[in-house]
C-alpha atoms as a PDB file:
ATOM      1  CA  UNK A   1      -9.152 -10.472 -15.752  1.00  0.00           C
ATOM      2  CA  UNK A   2      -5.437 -11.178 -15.052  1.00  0.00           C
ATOM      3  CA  UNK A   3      -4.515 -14.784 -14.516  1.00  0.00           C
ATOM      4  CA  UNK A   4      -4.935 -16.367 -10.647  1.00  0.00           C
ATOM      5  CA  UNK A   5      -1.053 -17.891 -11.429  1.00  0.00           C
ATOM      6  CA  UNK A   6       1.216 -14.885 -11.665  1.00  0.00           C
ATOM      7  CA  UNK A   7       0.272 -11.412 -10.827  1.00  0.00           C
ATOM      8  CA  UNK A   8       3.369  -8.644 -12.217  1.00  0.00           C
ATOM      9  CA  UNK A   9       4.680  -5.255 -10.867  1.00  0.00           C
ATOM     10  CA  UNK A  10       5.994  -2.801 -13.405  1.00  0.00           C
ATOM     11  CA  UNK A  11       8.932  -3.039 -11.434  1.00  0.00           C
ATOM     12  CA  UNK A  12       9.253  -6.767 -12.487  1.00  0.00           C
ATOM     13  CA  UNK A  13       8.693  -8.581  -9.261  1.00  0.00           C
ATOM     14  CA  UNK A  14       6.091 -11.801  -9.676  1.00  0.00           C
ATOM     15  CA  UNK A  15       3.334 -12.945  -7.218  1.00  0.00           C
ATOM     16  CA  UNK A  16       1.672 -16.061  -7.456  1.00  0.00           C
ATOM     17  CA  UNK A  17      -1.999 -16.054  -5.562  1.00  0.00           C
ATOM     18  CA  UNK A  18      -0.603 -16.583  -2.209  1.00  0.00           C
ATOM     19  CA  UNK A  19       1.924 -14.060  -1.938  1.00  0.00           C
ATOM     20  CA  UNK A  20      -0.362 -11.647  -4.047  1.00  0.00           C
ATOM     21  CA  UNK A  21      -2.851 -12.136  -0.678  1.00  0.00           C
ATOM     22  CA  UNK A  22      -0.208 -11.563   1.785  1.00  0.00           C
ATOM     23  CA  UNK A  23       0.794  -7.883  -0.030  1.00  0.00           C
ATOM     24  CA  UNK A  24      -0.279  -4.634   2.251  1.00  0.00           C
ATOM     25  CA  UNK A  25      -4.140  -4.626   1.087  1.00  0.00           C
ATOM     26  CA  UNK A  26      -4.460  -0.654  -0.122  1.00  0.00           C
ATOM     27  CA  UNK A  27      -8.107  -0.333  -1.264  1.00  0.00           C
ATOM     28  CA  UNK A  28     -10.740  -2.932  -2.559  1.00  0.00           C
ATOM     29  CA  UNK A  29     -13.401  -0.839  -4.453  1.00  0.00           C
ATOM     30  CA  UNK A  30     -17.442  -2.632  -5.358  1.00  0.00           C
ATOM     31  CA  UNK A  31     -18.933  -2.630  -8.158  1.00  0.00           C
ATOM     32  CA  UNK A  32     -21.430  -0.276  -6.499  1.00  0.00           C
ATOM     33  CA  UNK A  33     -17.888   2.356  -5.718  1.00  0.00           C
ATOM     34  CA  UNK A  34     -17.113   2.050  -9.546  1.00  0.00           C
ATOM     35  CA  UNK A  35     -20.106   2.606 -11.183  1.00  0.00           C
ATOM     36  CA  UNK A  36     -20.897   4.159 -13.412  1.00  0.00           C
ATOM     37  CA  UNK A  37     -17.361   4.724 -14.198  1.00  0.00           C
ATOM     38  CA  UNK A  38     -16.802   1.130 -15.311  1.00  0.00           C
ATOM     39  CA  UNK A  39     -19.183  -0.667 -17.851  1.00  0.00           C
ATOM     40  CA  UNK A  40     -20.378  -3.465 -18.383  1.00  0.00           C
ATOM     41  CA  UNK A  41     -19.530  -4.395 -15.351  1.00  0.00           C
ATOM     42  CA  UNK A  42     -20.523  -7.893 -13.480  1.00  0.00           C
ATOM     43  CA  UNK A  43     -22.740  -7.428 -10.024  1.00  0.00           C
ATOM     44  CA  UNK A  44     -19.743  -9.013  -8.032  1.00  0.00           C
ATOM     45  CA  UNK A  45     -16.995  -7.441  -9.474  1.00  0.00           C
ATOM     46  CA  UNK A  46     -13.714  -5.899  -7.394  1.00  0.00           C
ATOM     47  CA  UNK A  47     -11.261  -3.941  -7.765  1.00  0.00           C
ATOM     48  CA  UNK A  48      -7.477  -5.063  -5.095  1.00  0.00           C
ATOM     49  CA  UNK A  49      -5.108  -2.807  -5.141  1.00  0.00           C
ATOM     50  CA  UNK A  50      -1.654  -3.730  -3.203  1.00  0.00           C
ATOM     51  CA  UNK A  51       1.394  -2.969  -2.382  1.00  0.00           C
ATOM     52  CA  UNK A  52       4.301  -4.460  -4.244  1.00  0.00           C
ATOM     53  CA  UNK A  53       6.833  -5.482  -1.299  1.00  0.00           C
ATOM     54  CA  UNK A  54      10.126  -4.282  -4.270  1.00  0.00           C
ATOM     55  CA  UNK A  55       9.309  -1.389  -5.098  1.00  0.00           C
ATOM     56  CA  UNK A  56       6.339   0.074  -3.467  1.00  0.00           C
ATOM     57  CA  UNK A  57       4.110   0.611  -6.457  1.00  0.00           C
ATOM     58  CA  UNK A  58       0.874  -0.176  -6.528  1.00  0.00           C
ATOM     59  CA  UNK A  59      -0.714  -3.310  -8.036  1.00  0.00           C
ATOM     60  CA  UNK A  60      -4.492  -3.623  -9.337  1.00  0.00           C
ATOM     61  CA  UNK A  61      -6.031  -6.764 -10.471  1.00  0.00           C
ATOM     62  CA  UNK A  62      -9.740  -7.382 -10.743  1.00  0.00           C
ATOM     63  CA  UNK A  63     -11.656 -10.478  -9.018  1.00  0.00           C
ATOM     64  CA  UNK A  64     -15.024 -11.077  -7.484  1.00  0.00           C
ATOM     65  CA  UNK A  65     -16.663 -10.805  -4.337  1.00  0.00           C
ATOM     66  CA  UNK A  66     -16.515 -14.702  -3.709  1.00  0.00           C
ATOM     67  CA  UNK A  67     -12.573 -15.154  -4.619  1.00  0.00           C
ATOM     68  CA  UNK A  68     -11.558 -12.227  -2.574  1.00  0.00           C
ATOM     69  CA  UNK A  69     -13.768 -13.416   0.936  1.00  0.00           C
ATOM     70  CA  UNK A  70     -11.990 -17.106   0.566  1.00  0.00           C
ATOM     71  CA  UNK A  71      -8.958 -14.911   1.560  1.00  0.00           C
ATOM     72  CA  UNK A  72      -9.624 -12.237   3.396  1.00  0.00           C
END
């Protein structure tokens, strides 16, 4: 899993946690959505994918189910 300090665009741009939460939510996928494409996979695994605010791209980084409720 990437680290919960600094979250990276190809494009170069940085996010720590708290700007990586305010970035245009796109998609959060379940472990139930991903199987069985992804293995092994932990029961409360997801999948964020958001917008960077530079350069549009999308950004993925993986967390759990309890992480991503705190800030939702």
């Amino acid at each position: 899993m990437c680290s919960e300090s600094q979250l990276a665009c190809a494009c170069g741009r940085h996010y720590d946690l708290a700007r990586w939460n305010a970035l245009p939510l796109c998609a959060r996928f379940t472990t139930g959505a991903l199987c069985p494409r992804v293995t092994p996979r932990p029961a409360d695994l997801l999948v964020e994918i958001r917008v960077c605010t530079n350069c549009e791209r999308q950004i993925t980084r993986l967390t759990d189910s309890a992480r991503a409720s705190e800030r939702s």
